[in-house]
Protein backbone atom coordinates (compact mmCIF):
# COMPACT_ATOMS: atom_id res chain seq x y z
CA UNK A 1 170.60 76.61 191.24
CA UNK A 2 167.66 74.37 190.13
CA UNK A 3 165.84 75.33 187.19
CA UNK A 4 162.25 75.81 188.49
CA UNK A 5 160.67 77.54 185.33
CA UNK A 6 159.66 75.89 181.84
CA UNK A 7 162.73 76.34 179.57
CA UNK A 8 162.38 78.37 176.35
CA UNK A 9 165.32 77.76 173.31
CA UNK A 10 165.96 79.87 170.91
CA UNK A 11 166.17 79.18 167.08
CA UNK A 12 169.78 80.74 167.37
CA UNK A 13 170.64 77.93 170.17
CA UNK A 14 169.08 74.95 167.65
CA UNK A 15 171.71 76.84 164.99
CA UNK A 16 174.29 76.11 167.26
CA UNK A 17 173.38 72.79 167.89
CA UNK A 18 172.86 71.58 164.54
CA UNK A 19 176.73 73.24 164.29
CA UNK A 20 178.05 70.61 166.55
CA UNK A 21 175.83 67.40 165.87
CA UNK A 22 174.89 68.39 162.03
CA UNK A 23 171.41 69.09 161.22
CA UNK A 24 170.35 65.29 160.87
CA UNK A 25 171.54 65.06 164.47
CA UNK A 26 169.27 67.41 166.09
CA UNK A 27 164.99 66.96 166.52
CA UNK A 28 163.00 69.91 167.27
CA UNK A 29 160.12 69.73 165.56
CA UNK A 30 157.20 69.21 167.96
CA UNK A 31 155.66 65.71 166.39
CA UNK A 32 159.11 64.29 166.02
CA UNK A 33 159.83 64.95 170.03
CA UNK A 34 156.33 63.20 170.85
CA UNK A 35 159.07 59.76 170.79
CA UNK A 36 160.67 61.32 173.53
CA UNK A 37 158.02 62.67 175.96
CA UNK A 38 158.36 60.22 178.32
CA UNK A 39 159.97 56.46 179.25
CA UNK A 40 158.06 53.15 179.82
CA UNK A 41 156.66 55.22 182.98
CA UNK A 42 153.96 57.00 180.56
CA UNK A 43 151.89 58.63 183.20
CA UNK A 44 153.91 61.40 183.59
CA UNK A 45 154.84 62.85 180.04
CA UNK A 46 156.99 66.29 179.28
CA UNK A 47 158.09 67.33 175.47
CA UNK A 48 162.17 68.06 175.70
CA UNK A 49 163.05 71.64 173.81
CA UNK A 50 165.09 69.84 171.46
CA UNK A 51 166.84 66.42 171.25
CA UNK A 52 170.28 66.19 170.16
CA UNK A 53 171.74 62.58 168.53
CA UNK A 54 176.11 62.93 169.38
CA UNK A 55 178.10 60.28 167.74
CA UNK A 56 181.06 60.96 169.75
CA UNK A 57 182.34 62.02 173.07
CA UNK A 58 183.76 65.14 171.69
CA UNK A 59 180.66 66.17 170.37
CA UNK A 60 178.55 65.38 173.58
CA UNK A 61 181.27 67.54 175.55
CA UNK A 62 180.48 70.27 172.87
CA UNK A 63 176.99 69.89 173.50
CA UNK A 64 177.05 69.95 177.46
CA UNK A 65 179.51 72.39 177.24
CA UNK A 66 177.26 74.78 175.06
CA UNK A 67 174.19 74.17 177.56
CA UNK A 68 176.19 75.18 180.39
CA UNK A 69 176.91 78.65 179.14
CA UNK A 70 173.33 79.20 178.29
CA UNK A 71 172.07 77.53 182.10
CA UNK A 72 170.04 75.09 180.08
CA UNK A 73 168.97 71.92 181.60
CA UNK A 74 170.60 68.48 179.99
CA UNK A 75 168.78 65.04 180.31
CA UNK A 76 170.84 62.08 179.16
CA UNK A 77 168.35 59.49 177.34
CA UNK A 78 169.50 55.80 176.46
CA UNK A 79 166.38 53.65 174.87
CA UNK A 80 163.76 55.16 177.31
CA UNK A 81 163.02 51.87 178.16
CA UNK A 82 163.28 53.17 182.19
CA UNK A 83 160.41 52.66 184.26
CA UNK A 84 160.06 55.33 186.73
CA UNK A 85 160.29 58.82 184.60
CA UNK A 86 164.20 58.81 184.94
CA UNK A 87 164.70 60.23 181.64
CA UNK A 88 161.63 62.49 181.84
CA UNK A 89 162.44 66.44 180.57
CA UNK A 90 160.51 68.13 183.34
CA UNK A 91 161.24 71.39 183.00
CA UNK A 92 161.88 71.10 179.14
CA UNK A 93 165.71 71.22 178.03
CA UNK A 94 168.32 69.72 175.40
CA UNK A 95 167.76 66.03 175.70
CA UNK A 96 171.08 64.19 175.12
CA UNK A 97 169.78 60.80 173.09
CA UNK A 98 173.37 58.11 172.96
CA UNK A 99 171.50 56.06 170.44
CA UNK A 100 174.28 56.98 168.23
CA UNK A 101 177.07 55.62 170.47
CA UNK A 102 176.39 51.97 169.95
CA UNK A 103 179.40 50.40 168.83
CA UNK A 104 181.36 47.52 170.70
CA UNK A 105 184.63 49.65 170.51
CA UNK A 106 187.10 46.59 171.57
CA UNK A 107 186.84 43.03 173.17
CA UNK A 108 190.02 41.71 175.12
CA UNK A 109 189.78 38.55 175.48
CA UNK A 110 192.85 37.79 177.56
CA UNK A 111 191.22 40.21 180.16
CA UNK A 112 187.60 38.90 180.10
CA UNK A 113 186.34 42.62 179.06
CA UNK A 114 184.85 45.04 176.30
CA UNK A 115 185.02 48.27 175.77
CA UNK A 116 181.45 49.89 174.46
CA UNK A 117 179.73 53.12 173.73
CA UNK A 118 177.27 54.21 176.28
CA UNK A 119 174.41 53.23 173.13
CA UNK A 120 175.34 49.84 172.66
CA UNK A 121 172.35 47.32 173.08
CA UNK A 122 173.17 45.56 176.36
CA UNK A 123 172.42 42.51 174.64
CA UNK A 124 174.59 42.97 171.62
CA UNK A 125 177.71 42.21 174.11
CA UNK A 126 176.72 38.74 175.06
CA UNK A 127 176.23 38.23 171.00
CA UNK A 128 179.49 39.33 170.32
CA UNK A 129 181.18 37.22 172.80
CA UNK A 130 179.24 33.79 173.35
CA UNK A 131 181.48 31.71 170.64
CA UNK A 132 184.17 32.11 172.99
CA UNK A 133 182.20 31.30 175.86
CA UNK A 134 182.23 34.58 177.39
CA UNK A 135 179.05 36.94 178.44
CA UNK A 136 178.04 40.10 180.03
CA UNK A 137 175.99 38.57 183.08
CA UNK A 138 173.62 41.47 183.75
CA UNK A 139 170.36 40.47 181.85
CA UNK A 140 167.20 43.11 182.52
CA UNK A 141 164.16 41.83 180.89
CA UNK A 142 164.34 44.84 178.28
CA UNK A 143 168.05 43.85 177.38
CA UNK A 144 167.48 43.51 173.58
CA UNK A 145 166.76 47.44 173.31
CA UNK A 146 168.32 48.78 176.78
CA UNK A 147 171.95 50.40 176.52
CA UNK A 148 174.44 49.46 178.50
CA UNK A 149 174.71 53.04 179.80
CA UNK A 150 170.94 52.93 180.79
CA UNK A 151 172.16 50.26 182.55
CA UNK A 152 175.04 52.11 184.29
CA UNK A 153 172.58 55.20 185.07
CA UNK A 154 170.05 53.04 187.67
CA UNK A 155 172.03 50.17 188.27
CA UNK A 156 170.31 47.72 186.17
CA UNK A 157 169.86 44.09 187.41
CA UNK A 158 167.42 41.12 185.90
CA UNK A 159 166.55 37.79 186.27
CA UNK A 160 170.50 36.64 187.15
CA UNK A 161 171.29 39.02 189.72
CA UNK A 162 170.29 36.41 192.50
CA UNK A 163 173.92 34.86 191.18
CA UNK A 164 175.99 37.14 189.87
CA UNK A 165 174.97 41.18 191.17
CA UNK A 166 173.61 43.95 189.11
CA UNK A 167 175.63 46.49 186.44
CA UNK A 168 177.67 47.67 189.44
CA UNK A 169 179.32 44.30 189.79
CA UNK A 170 180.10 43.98 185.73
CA UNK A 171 181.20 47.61 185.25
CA UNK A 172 184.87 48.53 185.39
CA UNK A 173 185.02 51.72 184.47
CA UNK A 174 183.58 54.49 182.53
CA UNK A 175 184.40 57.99 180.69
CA UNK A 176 181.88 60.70 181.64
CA UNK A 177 181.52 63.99 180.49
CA UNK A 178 180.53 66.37 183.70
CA UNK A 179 177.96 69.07 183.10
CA UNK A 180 180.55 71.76 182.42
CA UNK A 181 181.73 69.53 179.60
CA UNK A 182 185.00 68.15 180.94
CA UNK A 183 185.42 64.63 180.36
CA UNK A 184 186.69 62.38 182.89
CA UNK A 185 187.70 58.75 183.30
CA UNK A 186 186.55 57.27 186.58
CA UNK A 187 187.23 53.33 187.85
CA UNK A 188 189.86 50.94 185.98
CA UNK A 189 190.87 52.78 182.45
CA UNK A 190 190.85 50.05 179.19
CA UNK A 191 194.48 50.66 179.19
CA UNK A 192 195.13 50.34 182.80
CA UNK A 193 195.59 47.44 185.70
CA UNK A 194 192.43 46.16 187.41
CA UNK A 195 192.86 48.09 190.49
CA UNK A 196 192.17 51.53 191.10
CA UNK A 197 193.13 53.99 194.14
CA UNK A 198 191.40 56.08 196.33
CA UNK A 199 187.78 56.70 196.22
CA UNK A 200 185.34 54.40 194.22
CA UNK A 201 183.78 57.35 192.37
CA UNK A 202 183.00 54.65 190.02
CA UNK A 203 180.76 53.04 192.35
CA UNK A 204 179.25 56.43 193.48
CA UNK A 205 177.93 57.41 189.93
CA UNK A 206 176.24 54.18 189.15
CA UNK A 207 172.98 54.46 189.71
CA UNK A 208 173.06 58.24 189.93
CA UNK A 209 170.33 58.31 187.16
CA UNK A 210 172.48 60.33 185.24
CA UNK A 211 172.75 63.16 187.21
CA UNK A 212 176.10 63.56 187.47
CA UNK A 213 176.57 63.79 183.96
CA UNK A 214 176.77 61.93 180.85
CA UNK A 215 178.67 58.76 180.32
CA UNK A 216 179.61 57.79 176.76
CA UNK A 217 182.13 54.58 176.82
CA UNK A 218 181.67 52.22 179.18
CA UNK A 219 184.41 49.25 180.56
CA UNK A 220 182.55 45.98 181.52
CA UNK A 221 183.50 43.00 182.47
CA UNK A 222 182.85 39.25 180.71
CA UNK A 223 182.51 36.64 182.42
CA UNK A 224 183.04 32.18 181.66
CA UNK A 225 179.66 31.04 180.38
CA UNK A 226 178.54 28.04 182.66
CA UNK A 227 179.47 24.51 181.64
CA UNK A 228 175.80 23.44 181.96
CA UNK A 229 172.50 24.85 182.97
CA UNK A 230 169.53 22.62 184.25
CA UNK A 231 166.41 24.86 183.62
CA UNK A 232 162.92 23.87 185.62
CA UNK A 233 159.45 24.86 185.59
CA UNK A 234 157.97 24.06 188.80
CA UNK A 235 153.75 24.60 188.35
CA UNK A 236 151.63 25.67 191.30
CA UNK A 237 147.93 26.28 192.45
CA UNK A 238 148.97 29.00 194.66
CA UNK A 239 151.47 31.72 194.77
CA UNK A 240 151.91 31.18 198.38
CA UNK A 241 153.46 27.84 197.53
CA UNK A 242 155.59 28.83 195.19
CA UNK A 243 157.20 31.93 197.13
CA UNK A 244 158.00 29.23 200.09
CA UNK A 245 159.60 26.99 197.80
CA UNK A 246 161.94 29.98 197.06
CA UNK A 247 162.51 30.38 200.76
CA UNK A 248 163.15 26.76 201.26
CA UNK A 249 165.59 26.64 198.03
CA UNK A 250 167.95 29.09 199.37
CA UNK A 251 167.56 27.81 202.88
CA UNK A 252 168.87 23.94 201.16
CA UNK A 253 172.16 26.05 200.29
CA UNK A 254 171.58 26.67 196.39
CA UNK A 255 172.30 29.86 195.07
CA UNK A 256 170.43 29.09 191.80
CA UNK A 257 171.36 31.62 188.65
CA UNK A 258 167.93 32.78 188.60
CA UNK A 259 164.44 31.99 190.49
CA UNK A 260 161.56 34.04 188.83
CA UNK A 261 157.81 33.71 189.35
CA UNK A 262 154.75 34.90 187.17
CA UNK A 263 150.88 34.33 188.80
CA UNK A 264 148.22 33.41 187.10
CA UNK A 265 146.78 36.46 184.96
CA UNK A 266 150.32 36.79 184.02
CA UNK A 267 150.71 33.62 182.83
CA UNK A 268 147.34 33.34 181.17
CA UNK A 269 148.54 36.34 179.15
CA UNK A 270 151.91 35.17 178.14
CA UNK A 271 150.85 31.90 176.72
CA UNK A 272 147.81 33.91 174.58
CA UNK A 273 151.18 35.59 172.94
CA UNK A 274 153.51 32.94 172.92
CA UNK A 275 152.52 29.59 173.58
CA UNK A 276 154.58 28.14 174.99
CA UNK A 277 152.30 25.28 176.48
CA UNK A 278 151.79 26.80 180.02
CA UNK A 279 149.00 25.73 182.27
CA UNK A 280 146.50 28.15 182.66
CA UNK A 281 144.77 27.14 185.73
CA UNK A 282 147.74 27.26 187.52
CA UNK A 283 147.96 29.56 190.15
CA UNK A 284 151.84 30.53 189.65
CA UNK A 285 154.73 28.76 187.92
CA UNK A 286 158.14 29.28 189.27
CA UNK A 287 161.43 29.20 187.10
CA UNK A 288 164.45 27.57 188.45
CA UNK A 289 167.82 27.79 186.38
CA UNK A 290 170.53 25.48 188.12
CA UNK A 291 174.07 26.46 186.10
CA UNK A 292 177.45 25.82 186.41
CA UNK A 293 180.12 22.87 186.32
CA UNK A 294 178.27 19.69 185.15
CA UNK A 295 179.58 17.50 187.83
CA UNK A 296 176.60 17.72 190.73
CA UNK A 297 174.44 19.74 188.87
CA UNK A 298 171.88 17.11 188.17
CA UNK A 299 172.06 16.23 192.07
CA UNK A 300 171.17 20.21 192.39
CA UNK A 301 167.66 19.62 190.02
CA UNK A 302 166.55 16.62 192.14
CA UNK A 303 166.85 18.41 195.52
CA UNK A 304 165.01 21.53 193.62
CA UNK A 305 162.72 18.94 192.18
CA UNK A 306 161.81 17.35 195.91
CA UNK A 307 161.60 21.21 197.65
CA UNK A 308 159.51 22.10 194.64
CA UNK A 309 157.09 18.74 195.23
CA UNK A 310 157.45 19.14 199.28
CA UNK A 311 155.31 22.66 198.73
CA UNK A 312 152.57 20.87 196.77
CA UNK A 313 154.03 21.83 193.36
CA UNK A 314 151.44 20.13 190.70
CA UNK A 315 154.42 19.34 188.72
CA UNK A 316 157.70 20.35 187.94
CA UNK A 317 158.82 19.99 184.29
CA UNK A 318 162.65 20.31 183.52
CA UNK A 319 163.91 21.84 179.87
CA UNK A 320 164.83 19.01 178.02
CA UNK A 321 166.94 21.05 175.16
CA UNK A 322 168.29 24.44 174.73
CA UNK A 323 166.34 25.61 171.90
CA UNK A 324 163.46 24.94 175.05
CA UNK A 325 165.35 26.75 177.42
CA UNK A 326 165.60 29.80 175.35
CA UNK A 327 161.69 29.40 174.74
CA UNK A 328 161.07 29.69 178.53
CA UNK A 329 163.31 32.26 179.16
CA UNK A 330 161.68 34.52 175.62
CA UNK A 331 158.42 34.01 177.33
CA UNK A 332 159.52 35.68 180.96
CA UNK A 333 161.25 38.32 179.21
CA UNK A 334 158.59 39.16 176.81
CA UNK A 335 155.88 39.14 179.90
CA UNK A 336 155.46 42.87 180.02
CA UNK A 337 154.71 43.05 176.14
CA UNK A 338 152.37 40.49 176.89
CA UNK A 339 150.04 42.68 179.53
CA UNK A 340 148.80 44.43 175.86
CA UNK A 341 146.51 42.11 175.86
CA UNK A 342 144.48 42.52 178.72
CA UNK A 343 145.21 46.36 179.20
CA UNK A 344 145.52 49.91 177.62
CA UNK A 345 148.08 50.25 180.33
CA UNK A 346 149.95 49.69 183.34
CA UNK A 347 152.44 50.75 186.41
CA UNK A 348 155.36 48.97 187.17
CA UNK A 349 156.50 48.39 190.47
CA UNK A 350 159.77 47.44 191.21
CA UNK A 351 159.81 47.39 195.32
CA UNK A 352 162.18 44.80 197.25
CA UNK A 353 161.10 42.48 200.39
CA UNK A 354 162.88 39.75 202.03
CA UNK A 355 162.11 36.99 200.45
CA UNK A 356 160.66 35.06 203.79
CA UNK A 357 157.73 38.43 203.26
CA UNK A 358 157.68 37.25 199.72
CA UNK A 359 153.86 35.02 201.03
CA UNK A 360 152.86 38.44 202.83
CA UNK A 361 153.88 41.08 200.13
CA UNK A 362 151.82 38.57 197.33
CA UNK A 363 148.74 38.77 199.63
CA UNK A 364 149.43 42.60 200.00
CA UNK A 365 148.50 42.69 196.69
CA UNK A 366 145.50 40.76 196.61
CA UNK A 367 144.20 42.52 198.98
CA UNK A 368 145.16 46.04 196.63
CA UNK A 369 143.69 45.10 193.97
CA UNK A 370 140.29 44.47 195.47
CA UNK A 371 140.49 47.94 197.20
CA UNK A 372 141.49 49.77 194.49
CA UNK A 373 139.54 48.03 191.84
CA UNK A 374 142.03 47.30 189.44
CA UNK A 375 143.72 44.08 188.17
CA UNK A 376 147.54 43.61 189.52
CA UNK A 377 149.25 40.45 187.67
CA UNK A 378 152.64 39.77 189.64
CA UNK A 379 156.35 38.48 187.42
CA UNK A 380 159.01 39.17 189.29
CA UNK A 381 162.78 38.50 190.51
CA UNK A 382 161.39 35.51 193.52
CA UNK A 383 164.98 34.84 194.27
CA UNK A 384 166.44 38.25 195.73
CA UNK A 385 162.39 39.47 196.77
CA UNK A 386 162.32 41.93 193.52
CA UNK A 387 158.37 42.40 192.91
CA UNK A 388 156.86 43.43 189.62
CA UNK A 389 153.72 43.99 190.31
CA UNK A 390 151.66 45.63 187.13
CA UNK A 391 148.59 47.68 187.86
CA UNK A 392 146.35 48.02 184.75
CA UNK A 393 144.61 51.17 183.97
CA UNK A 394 143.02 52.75 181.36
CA UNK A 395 144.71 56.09 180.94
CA UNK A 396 141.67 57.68 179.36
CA UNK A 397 139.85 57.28 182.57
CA UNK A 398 141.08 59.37 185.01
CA UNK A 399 139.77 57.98 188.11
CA UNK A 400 141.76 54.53 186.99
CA UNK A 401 145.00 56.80 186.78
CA UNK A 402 144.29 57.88 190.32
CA UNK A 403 143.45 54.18 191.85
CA UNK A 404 146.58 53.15 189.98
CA UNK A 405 148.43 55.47 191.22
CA UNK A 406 147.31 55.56 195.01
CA UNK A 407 147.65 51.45 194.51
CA UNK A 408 151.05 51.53 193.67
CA UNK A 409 152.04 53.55 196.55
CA UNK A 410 150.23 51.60 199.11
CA UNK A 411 152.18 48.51 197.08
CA UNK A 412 155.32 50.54 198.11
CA UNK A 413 154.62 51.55 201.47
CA UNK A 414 154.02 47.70 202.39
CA UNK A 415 157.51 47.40 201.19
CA UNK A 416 159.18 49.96 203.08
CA UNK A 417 157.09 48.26 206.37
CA UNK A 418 158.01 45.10 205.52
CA UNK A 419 161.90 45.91 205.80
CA UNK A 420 162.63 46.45 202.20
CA UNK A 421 163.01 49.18 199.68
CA UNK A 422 161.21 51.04 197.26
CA UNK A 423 163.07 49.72 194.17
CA UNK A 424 165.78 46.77 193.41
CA UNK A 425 166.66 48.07 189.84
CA UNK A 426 164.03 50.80 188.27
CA UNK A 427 165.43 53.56 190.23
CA UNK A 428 163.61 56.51 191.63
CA UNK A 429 163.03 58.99 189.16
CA UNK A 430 160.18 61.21 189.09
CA UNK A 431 158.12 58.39 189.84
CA UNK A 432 159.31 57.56 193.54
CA UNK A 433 160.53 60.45 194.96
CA UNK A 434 157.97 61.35 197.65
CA UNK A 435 159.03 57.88 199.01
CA UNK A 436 163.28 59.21 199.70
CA UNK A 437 161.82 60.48 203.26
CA UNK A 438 160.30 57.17 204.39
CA UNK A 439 163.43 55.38 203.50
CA UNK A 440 166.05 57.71 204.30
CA UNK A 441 167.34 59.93 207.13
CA UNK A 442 167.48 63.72 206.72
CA UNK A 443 170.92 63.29 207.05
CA UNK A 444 171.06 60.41 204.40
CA UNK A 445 169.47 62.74 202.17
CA UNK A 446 171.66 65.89 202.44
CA UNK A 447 175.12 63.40 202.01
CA UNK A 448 173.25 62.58 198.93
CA UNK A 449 173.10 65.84 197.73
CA UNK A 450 176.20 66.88 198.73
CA UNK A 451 177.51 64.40 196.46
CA UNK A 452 175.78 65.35 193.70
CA UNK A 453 176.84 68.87 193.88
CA UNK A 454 180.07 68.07 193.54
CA UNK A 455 179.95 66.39 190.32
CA UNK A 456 176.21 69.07 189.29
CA UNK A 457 176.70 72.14 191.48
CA UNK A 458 174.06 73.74 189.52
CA UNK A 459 171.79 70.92 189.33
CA UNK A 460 171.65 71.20 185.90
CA UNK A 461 172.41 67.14 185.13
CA UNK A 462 168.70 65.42 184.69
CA UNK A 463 166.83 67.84 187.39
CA UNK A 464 163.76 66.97 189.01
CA UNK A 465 165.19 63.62 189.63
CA UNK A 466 165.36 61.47 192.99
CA UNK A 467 165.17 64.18 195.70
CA UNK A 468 162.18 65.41 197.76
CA UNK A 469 161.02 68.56 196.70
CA UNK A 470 161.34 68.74 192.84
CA UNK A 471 158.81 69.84 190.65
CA UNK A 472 156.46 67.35 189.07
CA UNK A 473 155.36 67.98 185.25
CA UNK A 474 151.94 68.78 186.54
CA UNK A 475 153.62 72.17 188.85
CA UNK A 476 154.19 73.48 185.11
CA UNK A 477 151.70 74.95 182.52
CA UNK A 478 152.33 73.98 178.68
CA UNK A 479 155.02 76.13 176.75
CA UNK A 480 156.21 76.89 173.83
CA UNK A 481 159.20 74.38 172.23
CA UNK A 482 161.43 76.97 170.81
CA UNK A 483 161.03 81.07 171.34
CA UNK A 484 161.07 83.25 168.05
């Protein structure tokens, strides 16, 4: 079954809603769902029936269980900070919100792990555990509002993952509740050893953009803070220079923790918001953080220091505290609030290349944005080929929408061609799915849904997701929020 018809609730079904959650736990009121319409992918936007706020696992079991005997679509919702519709209600439906669920449940130390609620803040973990030298190594640039089950749902990465892997790598296990409303344990329980037999279902849901149902405590695993980190700057007049450098980095046998790049509009914008004393004729600047035992580290920073110079860097400028550090790092994370300032809006890409096409894929762009006639500023992961590229329309004009639009899929398509993938750690969403059958096999396709009908066979969990073929918000005509 896929629900292929605008969904209609009744004020008896918001009754029994309110019932489970308690009235303060449940927004219907049109206005109050406008919050919810869409994620940070705005151009597609779709009012949920009715958004429910659990504050337990029991209670989200009650909920799912409720919408399964009334066929209702459920869409699990972290912070909507997602940036490719994965949270978007197409169809309408009872929006499960896990903003609620944010506690840090337990921390064992002896094990390097922490239990937490699907809501928790991904960056409250690292907080909680940094005076005993401990973190939670996956970083995304939104991680001091995204939830750690956000994370779980597309398989988050960031700035780190060159280093240390995405959520998939840091997650242990997980308690789900399926879309009948049984709840399930799958991977390595808090209680348990740190192996588990048999299938890695575990592994199989992450990144399922919650369509398999709705997780609600999450295991993850700490890891030892690095003894040292040796942070550089390396400033250059062209962003071909600066994606070779990256190249010739890894080639020198340096896995550094993190190599990220910004161009020059980019830039230019950041230091209007933050200042941080970036040049603003330069035509990129590429971040290099070294970290790890002290011993050889500073031998790491000159070799970066000489490939940085050996690719006509203008100069390469090396943190000289940590309070300068954190500044540099604030300013790349804070780049996409930044783009307010030159633009109503913009599209996020999130397409992976090798990183020897990294020179290519930047001229790509160029070349885009003087088809399409619209600005594209590039930040993005250098070190594992993650682009950002971020198109700026105005959404009040529609012919901008549609230039955006067709730009980022020619952005994508070049990605695909060049031997890489349509995303690295957005997911797929509403946003990408005409792009599953240029990437993947019929056959890869129906093993995918195959597996999802095992743990959805209704298709029930986040529809309209991923998979050619599902309706778009546009296929539907306005409707009513809740029937009399």
């Amino acid at each position: 079954m896929q629900i292929d018809r605008p969904v209609t609730i009744s004020s008896q079904m918001v009754d029994a809603l309110c019932a489970i959650v308690g009235r303060e736990g449940v927004i219907y009121g049109e206005e109050e769902l406008l919050v919810y319409e869409c994620d940070a992918y705005t151009i597609e936007k779709q009012l949920p029936n009715v958004v429910v706020l659990p504050r337990t696992t029991e209670e989200v079991a009650a909920v799912v269980k409720l919408c399964a005997e009334h066929q209702l679509p459920i869409i699990p919702r972290g912070a909507g900070t997602s940036l490719s519709g994965t949270v978007l209600a197409v169809t309408g439906g009872v929006m499960i919100a896990l903003t609620r669920m944010n506690r840090i449940l337990e921390i064992d130390y002896r094990n390097r792990r922490a239990l937490v609620e699907a809501g928790c803040v991904n960056a409250w973990v690292t907080n909680a555990v940094k005076s005993r030298g401990l973190l939670f190594a996956p970083d995304p640039s939104s991680q001091g509002a995204c939830t750690i089950g956000g994370n779980v749902a597309t398989n988050s990465g960031g700035p780190h993952t060159l280093k240390y892997g995405v959520t998939t790598n840091h997650v242990l296990g997980f308690e789900m509740v399926l879309p009948d409303g049984e709840i399930i344990w799958l991977g390595t329980r808090p209680d348990g050893g740190e192996e588990v037999d048999g299938y890695d279902l575990r592994g199989a849901v992450i990144g399922s953009e919650g369509m398999f149902g709705v997780v609600t405590r999450v295991l993850v695993r700490l890891i030892r803070a690095p003894q040292m980190y040796k942070t550089l700057l390396g400033v250059f007049e062209s962003v071909d220079d600066a994606s070779c450098t990256v190249s010739d980095i890894i080639a020198a046998g340096m896995v550094p923790g993190a190599m990220e790049m910004m161009d020059q509009l980019i830039t230019q914008a950041i230091e209007a918001a933050y200042h941080f004393g970036f040049p603003l004729d330069a035509g990129a600047v590429l971040i290099v953080e070294l970290d790890g035992l002290a011993a050889g580290l500073e031998r790491q920073a000159e070799r970066v220091i000489e490939i940085c110079k050996q690719n006509r860097a203008r100069e390469v400028r090396v943190a000289k505290t940590e309070q300068e550090r954190m500044d540099l790092w604030k300013c790349r994370k804070r780049a996409f609030g930044a783009i307010g300032r030159l633009s109503p809006n913009f599209l996020t890409q999130d397409g992976v290349v090798p990183r020897s096409k990294l020179p290519e894929m930047m001229r790509f762009i160029r070349a885009c944005s003087e088809r399409h006639g619209l600005r594209i500023p590039n930040v993005f992961h250098a070190g594992d080929g993650n682009i950002h590229p971020l198109v700026l329309y105005d959404e009040r004009d529609p012919d901008q929408v549609r230039r955006a639009l067709a730009a980022g899929h020619d952005i994508l398509s070049k990605c695909v061609e060049l031997g890489g993938s349509v995303t690295g750690e957005h997911g797929i969403g509403v946003e990408k799915i005409d792009f599953m059958e240029k990437q993947f096999s019929k056959d890869d396709l129906d093993a995918m849904r195959t597996l999802r009908r095992i743990f959805d066979p209704e298709n029930r969990c986040n529809p309209h997701k991923m998979f050619p073929g599902s309706k778009r918000c546009a296929d539907f005509a306005p409707r009513k929020q809740i029937a009399a």
